[in-house]
Each structure stands twice: as C-alpha cells, then as structure tokens.
Protein backbone atom coordinates (compact mmCIF):
# COMPACT_ATOMS: atom_id res chain seq x y z
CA UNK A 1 12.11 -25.56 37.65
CA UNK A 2 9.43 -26.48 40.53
CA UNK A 3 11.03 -27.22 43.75
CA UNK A 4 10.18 -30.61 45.08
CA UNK A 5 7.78 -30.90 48.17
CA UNK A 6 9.49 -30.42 51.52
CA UNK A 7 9.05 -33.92 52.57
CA UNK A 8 10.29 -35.41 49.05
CA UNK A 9 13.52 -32.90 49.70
CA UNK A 10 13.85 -34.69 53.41
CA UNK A 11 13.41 -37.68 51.91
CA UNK A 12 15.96 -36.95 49.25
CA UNK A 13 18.41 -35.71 51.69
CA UNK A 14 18.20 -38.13 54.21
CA UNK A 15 20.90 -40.48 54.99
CA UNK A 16 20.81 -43.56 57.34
CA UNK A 17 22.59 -42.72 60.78
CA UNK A 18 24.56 -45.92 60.87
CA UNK A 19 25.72 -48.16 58.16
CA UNK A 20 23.27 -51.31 58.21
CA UNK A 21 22.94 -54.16 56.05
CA UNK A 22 20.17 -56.68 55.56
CA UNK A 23 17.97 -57.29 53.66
CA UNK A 24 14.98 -54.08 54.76
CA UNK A 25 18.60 -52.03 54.41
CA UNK A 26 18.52 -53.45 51.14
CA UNK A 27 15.05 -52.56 50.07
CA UNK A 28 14.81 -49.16 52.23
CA UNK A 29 17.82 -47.83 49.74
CA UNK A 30 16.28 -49.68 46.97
CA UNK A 31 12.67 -47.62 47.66
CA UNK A 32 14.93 -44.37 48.30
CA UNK A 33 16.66 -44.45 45.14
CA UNK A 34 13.22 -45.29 43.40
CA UNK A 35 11.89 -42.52 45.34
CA UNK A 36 14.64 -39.99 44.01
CA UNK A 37 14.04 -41.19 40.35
CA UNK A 38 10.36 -40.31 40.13
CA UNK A 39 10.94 -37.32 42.02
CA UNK A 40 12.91 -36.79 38.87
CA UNK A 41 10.58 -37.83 36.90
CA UNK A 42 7.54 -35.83 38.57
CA UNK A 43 9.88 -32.64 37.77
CA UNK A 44 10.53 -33.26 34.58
CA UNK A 45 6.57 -34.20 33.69
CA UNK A 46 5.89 -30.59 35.69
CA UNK A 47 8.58 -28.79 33.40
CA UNK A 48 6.71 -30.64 30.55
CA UNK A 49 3.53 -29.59 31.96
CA UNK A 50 4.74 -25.96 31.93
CA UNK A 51 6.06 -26.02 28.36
CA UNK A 52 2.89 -27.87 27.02
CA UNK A 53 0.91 -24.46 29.11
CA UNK A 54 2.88 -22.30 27.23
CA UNK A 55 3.18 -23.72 23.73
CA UNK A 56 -1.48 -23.64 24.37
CA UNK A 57 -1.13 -20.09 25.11
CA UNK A 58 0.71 -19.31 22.39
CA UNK A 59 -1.65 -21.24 20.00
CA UNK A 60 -4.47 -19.69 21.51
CA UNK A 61 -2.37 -16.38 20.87
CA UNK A 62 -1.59 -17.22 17.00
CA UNK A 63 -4.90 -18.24 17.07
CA UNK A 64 -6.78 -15.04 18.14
CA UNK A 65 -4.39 -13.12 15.83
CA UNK A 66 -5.45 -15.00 12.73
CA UNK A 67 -9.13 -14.68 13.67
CA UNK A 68 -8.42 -10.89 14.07
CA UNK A 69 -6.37 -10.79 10.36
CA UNK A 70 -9.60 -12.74 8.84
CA UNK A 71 -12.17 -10.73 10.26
CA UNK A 72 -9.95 -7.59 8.53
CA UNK A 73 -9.42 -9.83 5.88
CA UNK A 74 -13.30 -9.75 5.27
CA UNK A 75 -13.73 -6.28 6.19
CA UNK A 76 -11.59 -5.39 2.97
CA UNK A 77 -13.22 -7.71 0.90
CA UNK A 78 -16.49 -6.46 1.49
CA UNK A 79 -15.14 -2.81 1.44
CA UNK A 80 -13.85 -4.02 -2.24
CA UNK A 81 -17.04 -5.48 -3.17
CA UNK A 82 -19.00 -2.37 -2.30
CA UNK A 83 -16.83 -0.04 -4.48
CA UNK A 84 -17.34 -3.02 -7.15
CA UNK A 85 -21.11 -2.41 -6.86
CA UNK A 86 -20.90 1.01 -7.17
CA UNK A 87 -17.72 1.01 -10.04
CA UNK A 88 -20.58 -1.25 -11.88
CA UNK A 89 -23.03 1.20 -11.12
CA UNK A 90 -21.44 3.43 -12.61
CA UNK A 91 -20.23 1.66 -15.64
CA UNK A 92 -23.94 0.52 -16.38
CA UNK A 93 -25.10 4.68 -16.29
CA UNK A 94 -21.91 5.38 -18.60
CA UNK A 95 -23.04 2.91 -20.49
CA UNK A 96 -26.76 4.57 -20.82
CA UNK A 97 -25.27 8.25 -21.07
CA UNK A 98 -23.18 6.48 -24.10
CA UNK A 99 -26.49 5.49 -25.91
CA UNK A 100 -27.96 8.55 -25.17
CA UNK A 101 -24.84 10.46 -26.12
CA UNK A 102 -24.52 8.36 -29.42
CA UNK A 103 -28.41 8.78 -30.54
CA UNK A 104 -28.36 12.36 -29.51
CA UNK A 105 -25.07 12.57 -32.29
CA UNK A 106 -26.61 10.51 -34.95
CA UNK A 107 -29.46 12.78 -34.75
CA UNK A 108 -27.27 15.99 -34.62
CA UNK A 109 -24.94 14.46 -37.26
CA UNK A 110 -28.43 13.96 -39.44
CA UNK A 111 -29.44 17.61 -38.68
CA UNK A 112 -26.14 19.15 -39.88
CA UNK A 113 -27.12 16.82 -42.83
CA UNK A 114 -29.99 18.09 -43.80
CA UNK A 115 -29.07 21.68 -42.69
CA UNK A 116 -26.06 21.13 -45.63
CA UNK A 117 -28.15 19.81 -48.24
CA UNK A 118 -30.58 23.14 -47.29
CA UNK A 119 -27.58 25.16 -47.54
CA UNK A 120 -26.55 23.53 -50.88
CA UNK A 121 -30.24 24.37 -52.21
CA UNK A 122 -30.15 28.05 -51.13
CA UNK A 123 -26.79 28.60 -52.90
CA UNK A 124 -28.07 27.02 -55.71
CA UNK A 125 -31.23 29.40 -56.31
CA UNK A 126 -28.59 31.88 -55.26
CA UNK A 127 -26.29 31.33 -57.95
CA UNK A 128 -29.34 30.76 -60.51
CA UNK A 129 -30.43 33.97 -59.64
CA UNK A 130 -27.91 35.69 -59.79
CA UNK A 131 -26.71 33.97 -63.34
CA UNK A 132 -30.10 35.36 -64.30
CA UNK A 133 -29.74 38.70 -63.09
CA UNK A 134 -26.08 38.62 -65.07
CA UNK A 135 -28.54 38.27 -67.91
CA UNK A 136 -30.31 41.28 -67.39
C-alpha cells in the first residue's frame, strides 16, 4: 500500500480542539470526511495503478517469451526445410542412379542373353560333332 502524503495523514488525524457547531462546523467536517474518502480513493486508484504496472510487465514478459519461442519456432522450420531440400536432393539422384542402375541391368540382362543363346550354339556344334565323331 502507498502511504498517504504527510499533510493528507495530518489532515486525516486531526480533530477539532473544542466541540463547535454551526454551520462552517458543519461544512469543515463535511470537507474532512470528503477529504478522507478520496484519500481512499487516491489509494486505492495508486494500488490499481500498481497492479495495472504489473499485469504490463508481465504482458510485455509473455510477450518477449513468445517472440523468443517463434523466432525458434522458425529456426526449426527452416532447419526442417533445409534437410527437405537436401532429402529431395537426394531422392531426385536415387532416382537417376535407379535409371542408370535399371538400363545398365536391361543391358546386362540382354548380354547374359545373348551370351546363353552363344552358349546354346557352341553346345550344339559340340554335340553334332561329337555325334559325328561317334560315327567314325
């Protein structure tokens, strides 16, 4: 709490010396007891004043923190997207070493093809030959 002013706590404490009546009696105690009430009030607007302080401080707070999360936030992301670029990269040489690896087959498979069919040939005229040489 913030402690009144020194001259509002005077006023606050002071007390008439005699009992008087009339009608400036009347309106002094009238004034006095306004006095005390927005003393009251001036407190509680400071207290509010205080709270409303904090409660900025802590937005600015959350506020700084969440900037700090997003700027990680986007960090990450564009960590992620870099390894996506290079994961695609990659995927798009695979890809290439696949056709490569696939027409480098066909043509082996087509080799061993014709190296079979040769094969077949020479163990033909082998077995021709040798039928023939039975014969002799």
């Amino acid at each position: 709490m913030i402690p009144l002013r020194p001259h509002a706590e005077r006023a606050a404490n002071r007390k008439t010396e005699q009992p008087a009546t009339g009608p400036d009696t009347e309106t002094v105690r009238r004034l006095e007891r306004e006095l005390g009430g927005a003393e009251v009030r001036l407190s509680d607007a400071r207290q509010a004043a205080e709270r409303a302080e904090q409660a900025r401080d802590e937005a600015y707070a959350e506020a700084e923190q969440a900037e700090n999360r997003a700027r990680e936030l986007a960090a990450a992301i564009d960590a992620l997207r870099t390894q996506l670029s290079a994961a695609e990269a990659e995927a798009a040489a695979l890809a290439q070493q696949r056709k490569r690896l696939a027409a480098s087959a066909a043509e082996t498979t087509e080799a061993a093809n014709r190296a079979a069919d040769e094969i077949t040939e020479r163990q033909r005229a082998v077995d021709e030959l040798q039928a023939l040489l039975d014969e002799l």
